[in-house]
PDB file of N, CA and C in Angstrom:
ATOM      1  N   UNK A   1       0.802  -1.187   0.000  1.00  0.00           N
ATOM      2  CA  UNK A   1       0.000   0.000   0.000  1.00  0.00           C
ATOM      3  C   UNK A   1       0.855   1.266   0.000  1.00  0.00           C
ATOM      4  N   UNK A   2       1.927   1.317   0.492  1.00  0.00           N
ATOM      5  CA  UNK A   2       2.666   2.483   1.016  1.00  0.00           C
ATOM      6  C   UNK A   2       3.636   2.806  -0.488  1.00  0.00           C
ATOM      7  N   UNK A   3       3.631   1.688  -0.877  1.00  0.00           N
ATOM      8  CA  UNK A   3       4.247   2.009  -2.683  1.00  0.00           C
ATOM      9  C   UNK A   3       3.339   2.544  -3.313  1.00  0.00           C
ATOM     10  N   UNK A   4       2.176   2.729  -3.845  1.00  0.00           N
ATOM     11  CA  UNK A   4       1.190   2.802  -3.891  1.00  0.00           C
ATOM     12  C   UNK A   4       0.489   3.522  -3.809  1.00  0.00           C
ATOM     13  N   UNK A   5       0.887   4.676  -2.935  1.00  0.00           N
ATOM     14  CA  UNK A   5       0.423   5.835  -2.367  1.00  0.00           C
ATOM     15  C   UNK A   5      -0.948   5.237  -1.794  1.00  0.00           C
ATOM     16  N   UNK A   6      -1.424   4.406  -1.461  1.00  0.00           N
ATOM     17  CA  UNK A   6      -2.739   4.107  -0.766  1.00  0.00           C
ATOM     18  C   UNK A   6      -2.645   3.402   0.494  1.00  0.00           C
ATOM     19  N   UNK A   7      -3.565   3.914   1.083  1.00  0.00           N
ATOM     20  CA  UNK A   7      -3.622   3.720   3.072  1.00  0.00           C
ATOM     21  C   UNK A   7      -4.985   2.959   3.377  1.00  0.00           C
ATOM     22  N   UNK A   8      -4.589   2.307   3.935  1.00  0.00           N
ATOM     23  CA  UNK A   8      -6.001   1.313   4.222  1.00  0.00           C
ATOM     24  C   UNK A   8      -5.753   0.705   5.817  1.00  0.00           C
ATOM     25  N   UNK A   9      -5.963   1.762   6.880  1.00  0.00           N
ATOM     26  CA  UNK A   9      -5.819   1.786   8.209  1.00  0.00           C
ATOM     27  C   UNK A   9      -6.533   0.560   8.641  1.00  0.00           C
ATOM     28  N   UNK A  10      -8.006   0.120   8.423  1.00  0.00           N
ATOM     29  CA  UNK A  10      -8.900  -0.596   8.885  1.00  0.00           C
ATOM     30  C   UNK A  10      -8.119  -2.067   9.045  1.00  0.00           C
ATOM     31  N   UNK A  11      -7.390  -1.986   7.309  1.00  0.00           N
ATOM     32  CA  UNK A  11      -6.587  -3.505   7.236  1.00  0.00           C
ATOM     33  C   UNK A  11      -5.443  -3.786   8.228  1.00  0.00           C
ATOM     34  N   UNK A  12      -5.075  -2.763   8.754  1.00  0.00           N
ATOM     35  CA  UNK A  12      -3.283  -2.883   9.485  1.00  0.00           C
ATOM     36  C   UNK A  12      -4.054  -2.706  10.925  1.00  0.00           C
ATOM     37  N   UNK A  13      -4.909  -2.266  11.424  1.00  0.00           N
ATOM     38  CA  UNK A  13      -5.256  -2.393  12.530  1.00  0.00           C
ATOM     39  C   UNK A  13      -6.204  -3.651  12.348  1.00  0.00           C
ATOM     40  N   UNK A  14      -6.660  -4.583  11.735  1.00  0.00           N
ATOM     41  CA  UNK A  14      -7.584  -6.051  11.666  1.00  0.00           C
ATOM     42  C   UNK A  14      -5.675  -6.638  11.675  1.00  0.00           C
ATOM     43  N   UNK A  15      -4.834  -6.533  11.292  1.00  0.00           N
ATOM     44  CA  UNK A  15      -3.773  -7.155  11.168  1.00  0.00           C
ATOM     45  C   UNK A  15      -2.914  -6.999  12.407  1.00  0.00           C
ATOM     46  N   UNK A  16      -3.321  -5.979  12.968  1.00  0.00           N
ATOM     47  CA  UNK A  16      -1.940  -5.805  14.045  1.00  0.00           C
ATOM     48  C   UNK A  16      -2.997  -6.581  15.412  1.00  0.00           C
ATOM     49  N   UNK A  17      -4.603  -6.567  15.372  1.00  0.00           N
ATOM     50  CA  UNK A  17      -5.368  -7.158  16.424  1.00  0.00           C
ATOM     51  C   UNK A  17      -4.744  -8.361  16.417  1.00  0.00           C
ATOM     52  N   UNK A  18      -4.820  -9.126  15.154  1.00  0.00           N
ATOM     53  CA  UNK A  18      -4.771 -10.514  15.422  1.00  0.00           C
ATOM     54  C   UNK A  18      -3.596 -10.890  15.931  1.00  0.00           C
ATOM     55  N   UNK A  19      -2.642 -10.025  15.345  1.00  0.00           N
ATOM     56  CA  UNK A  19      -1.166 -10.666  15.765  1.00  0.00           C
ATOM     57  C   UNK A  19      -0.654 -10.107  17.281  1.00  0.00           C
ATOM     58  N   UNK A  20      -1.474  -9.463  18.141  1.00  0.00           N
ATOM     59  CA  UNK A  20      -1.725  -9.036  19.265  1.00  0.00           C
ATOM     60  C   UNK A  20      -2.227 -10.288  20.786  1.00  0.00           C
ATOM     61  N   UNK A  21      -3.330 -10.750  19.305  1.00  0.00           N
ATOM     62  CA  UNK A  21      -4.212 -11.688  20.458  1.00  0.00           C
ATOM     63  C   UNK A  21      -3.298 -13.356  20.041  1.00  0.00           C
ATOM     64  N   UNK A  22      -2.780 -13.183  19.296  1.00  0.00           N
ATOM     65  CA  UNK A  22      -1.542 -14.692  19.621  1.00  0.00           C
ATOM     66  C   UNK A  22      -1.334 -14.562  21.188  1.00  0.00           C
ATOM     67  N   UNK A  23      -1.195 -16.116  21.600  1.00  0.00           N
ATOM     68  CA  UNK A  23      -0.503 -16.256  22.861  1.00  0.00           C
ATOM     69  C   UNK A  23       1.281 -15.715  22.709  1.00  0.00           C
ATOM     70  N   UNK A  24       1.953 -16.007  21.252  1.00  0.00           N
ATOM     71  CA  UNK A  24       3.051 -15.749  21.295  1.00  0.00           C
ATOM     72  C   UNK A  24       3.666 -15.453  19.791  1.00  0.00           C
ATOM     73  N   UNK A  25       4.693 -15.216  19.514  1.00  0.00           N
ATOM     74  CA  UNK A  25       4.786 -14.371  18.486  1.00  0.00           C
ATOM     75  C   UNK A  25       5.805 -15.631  17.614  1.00  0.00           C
ATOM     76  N   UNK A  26       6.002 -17.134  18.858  1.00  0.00           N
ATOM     77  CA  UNK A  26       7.556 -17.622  18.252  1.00  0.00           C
ATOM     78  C   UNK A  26       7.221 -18.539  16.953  1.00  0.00           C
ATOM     79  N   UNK A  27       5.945 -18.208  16.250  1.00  0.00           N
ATOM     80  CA  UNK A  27       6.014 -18.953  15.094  1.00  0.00           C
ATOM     81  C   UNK A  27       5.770 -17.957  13.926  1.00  0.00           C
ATOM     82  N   UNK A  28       6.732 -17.108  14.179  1.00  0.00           N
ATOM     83  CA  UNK A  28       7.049 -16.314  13.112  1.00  0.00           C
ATOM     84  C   UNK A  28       8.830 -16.443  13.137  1.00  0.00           C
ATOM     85  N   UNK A  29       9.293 -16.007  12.137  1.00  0.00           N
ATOM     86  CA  UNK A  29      10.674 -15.904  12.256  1.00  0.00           C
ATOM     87  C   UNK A  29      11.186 -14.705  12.217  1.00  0.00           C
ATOM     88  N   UNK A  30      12.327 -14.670  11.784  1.00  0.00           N
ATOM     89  CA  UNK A  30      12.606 -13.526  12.043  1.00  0.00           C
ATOM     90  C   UNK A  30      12.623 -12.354  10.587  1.00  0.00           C
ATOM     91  N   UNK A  31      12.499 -12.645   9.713  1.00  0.00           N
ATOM     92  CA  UNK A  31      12.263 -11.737   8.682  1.00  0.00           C
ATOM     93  C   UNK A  31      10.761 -11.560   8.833  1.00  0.00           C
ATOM     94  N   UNK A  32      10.002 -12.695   9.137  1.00  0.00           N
ATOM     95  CA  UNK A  32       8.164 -11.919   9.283  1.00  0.00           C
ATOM     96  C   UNK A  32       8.218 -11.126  10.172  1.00  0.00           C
ATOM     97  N   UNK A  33       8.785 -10.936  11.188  1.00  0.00           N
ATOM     98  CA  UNK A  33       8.408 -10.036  12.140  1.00  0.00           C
ATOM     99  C   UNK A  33       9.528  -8.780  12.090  1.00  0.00           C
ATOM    100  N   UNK A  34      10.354  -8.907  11.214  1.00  0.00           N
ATOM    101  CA  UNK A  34      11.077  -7.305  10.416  1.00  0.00           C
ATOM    102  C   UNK A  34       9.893  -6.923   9.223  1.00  0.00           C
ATOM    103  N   UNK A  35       9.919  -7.832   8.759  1.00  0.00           N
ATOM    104  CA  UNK A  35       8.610  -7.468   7.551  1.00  0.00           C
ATOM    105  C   UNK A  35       7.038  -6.483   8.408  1.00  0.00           C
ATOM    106  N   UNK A  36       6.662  -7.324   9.274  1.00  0.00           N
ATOM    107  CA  UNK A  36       6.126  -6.621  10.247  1.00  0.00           C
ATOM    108  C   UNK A  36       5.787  -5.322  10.179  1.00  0.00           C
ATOM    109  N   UNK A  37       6.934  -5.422  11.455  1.00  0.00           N
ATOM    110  CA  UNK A  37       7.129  -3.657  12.142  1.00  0.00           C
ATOM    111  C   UNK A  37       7.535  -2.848  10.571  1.00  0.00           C
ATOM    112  N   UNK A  38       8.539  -3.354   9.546  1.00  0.00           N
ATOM    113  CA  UNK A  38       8.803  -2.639   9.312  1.00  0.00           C
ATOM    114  C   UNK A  38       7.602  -2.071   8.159  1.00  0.00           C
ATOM    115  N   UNK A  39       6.460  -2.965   7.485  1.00  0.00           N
ATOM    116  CA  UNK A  39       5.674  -2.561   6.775  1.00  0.00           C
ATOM    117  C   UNK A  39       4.583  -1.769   7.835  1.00  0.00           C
ATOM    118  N   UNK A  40       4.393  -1.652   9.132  1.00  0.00           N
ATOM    119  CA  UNK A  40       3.902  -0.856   9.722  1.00  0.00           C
ATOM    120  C   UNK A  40       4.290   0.919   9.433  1.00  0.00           C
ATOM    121  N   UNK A  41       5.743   0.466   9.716  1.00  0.00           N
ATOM    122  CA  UNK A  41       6.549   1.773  10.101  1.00  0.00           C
ATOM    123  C   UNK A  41       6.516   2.669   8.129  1.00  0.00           C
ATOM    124  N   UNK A  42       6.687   1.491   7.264  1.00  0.00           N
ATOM    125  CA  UNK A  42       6.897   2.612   5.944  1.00  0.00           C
ATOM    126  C   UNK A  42       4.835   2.941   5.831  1.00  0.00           C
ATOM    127  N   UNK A  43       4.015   2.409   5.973  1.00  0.00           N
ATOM    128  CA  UNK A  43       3.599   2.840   5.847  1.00  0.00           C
ATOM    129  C   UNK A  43       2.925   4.011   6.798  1.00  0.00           C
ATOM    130  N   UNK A  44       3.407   3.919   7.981  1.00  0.00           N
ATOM    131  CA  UNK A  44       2.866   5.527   8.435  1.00  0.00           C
ATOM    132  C   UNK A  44       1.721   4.594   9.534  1.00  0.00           C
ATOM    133  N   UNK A  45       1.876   3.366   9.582  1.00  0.00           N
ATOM    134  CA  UNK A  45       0.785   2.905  10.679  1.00  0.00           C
ATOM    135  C   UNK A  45       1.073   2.472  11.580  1.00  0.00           C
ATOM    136  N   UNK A  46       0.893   3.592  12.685  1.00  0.00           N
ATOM    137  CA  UNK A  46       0.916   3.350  14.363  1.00  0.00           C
ATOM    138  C   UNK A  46      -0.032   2.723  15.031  1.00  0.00           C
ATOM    139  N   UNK A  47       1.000   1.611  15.834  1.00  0.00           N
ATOM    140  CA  UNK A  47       0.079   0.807  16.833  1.00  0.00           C
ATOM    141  C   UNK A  47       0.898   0.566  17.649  1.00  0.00           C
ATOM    142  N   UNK A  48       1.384   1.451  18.774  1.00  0.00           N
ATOM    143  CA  UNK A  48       1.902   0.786  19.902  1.00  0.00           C
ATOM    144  C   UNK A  48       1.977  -0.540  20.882  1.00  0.00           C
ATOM    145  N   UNK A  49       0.638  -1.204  20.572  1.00  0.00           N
ATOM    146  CA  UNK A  49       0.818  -2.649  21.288  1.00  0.00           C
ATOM    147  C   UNK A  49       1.333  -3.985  20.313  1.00  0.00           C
ATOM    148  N   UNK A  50       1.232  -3.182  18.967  1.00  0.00           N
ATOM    149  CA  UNK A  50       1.775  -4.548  18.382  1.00  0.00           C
ATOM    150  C   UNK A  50       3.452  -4.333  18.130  1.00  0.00           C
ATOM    151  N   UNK A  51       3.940  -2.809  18.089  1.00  0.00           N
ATOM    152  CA  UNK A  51       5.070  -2.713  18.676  1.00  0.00           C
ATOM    153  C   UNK A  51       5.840  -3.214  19.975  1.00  0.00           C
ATOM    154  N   UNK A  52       5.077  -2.771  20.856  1.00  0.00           N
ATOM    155  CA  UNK A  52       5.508  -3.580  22.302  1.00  0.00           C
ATOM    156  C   UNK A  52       5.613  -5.151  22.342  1.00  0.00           C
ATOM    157  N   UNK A  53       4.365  -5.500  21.333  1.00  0.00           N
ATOM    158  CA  UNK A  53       4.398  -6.889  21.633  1.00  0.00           C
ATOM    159  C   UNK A  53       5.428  -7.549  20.810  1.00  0.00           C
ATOM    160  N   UNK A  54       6.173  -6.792  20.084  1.00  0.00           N
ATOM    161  CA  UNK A  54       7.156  -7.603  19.017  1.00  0.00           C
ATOM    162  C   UNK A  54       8.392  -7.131  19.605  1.00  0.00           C
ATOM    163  N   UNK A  55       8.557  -6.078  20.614  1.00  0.00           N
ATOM    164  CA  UNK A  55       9.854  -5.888  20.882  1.00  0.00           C
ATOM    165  C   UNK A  55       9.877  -6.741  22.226  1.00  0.00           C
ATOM    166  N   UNK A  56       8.745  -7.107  22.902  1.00  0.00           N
ATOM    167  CA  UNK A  56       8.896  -7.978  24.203  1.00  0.00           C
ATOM    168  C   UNK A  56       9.606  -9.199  23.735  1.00  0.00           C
ATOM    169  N   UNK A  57       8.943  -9.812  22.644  1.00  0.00           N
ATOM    170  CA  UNK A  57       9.486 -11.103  21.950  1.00  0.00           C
ATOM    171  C   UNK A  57      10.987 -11.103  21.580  1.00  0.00           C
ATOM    172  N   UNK A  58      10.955 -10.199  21.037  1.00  0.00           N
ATOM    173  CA  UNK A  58      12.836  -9.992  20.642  1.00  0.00           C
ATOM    174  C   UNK A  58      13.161 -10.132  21.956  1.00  0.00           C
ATOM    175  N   UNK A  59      13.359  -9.607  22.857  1.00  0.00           N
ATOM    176  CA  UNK A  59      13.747  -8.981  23.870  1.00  0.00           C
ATOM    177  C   UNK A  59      13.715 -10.236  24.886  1.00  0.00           C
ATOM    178  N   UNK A  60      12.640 -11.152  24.648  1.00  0.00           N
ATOM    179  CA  UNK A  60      12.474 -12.485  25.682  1.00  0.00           C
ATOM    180  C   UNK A  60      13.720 -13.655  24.721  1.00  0.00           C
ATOM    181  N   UNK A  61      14.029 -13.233  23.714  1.00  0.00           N
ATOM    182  CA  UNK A  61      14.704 -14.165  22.990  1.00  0.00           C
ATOM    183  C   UNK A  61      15.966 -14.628  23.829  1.00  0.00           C
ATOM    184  N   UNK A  62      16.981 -15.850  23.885  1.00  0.00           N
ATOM    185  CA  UNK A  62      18.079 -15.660  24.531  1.00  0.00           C
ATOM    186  C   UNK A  62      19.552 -15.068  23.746  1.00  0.00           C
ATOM    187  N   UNK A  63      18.603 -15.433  22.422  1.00  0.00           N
ATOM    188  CA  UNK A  63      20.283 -14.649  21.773  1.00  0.00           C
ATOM    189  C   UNK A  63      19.471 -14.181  20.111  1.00  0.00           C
ATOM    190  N   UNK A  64      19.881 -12.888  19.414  1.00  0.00           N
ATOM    191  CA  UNK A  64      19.807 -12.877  18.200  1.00  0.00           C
ATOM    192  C   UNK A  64      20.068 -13.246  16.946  1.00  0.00           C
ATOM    193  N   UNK A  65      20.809 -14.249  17.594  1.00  0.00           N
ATOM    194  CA  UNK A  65      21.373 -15.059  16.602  1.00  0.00           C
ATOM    195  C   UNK A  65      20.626 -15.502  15.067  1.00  0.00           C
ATOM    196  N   UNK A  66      19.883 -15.895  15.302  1.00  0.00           N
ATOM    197  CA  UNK A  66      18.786 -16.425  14.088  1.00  0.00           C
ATOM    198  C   UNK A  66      18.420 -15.280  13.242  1.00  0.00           C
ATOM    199  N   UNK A  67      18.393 -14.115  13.753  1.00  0.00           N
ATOM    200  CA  UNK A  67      18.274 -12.566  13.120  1.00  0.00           C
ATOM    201  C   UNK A  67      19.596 -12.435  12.295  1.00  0.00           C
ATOM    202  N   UNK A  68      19.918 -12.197  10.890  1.00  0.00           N
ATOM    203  CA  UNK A  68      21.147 -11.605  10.543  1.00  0.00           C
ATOM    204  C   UNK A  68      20.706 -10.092  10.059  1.00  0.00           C
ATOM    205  N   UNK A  69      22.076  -9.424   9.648  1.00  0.00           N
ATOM    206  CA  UNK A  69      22.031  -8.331  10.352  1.00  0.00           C
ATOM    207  C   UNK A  69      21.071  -7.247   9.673  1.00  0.00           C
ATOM    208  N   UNK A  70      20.471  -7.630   8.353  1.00  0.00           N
ATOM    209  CA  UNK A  70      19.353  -6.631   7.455  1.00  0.00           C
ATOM    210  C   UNK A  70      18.022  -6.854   8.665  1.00  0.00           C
ATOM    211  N   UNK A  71      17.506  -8.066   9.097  1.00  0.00           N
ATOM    212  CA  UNK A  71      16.622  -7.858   9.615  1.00  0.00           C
ATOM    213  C   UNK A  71      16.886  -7.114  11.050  1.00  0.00           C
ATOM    214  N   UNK A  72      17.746  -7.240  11.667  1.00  0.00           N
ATOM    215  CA  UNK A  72      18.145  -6.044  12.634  1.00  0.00           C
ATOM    216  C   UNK A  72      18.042  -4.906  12.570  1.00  0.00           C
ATOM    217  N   UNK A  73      18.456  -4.203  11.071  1.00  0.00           N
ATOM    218  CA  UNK A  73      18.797  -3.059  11.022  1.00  0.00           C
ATOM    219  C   UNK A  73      16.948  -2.662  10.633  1.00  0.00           C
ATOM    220  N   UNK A  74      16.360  -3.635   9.927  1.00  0.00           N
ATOM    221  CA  UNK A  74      14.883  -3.043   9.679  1.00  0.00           C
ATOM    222  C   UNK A  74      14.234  -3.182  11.201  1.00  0.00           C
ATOM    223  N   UNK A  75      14.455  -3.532  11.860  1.00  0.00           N
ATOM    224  CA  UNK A  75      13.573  -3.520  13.407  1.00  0.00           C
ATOM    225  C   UNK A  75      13.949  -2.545  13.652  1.00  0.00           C
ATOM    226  N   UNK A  76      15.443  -2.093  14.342  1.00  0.00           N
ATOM    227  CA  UNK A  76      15.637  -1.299  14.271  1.00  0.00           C
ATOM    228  C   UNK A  76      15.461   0.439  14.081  1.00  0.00           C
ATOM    229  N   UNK A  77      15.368   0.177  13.004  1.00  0.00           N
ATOM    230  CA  UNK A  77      14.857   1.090  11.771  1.00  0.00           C
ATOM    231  C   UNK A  77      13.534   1.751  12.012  1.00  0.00           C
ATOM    232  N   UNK A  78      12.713   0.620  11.768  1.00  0.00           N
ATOM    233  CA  UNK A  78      10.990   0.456  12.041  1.00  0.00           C
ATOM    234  C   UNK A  78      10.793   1.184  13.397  1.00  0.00           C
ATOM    235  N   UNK A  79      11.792   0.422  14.393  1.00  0.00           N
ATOM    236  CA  UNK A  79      11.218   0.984  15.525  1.00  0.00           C
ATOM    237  C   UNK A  79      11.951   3.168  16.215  1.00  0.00           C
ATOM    238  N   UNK A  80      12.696   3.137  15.173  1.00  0.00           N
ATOM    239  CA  UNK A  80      12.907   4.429  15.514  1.00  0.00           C
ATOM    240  C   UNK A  80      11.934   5.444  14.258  1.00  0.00           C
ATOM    241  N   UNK A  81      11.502   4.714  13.347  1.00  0.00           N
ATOM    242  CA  UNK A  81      10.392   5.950  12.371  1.00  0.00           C
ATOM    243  C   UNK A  81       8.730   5.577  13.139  1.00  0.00           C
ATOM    244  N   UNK A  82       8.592   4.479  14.187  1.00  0.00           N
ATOM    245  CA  UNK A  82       7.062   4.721  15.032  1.00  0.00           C
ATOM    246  C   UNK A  82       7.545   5.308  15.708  1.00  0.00           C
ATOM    247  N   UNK A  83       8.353   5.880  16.419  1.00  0.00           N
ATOM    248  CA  UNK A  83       8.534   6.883  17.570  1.00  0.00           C
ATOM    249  C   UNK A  83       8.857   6.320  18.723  1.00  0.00           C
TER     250      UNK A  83
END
């Protein structure tokens, strides 16, 4: 959408609910959940709990290992253009 010039809020908030109400985030890997935040972040769509809930997950991880370093730099990234 954000290529595109078109915004379709209703869809990224039905998208960020569901991936909210998971018990857990660990059957995603680690490029879906850079893909994620970061298709949140280019397109301009804020949601603080599905942020929180993806940086708790990183953050509960024991090592980043499985992350190499593009998807780092897009979390990263993502998470300094939501604010």
């Amino acid at each position: 959408f954000s290529k595109a010039g078109e915004s379709n809020p209703r869809l990224f908030k039905k998208a960020a609910d569901h991936i909210i109400a998971l018990n857990t985030l660990g059957e995603f890997n680690p490029q879906e959940l850079a893909n994620i935040v970061w298709s949140f972040s280019k397109a301009g769509e804020s949601n603080p709990r599905l942020f929180k809930k993806a940086a708790d997950h990183i953050i509960a991880l024991n090592t980043l290992g499985e992350f190499n370093p593009q998807e780092l730099a897009n979390i990263v990234w993502s998470f300094s253009k939501a604010g």
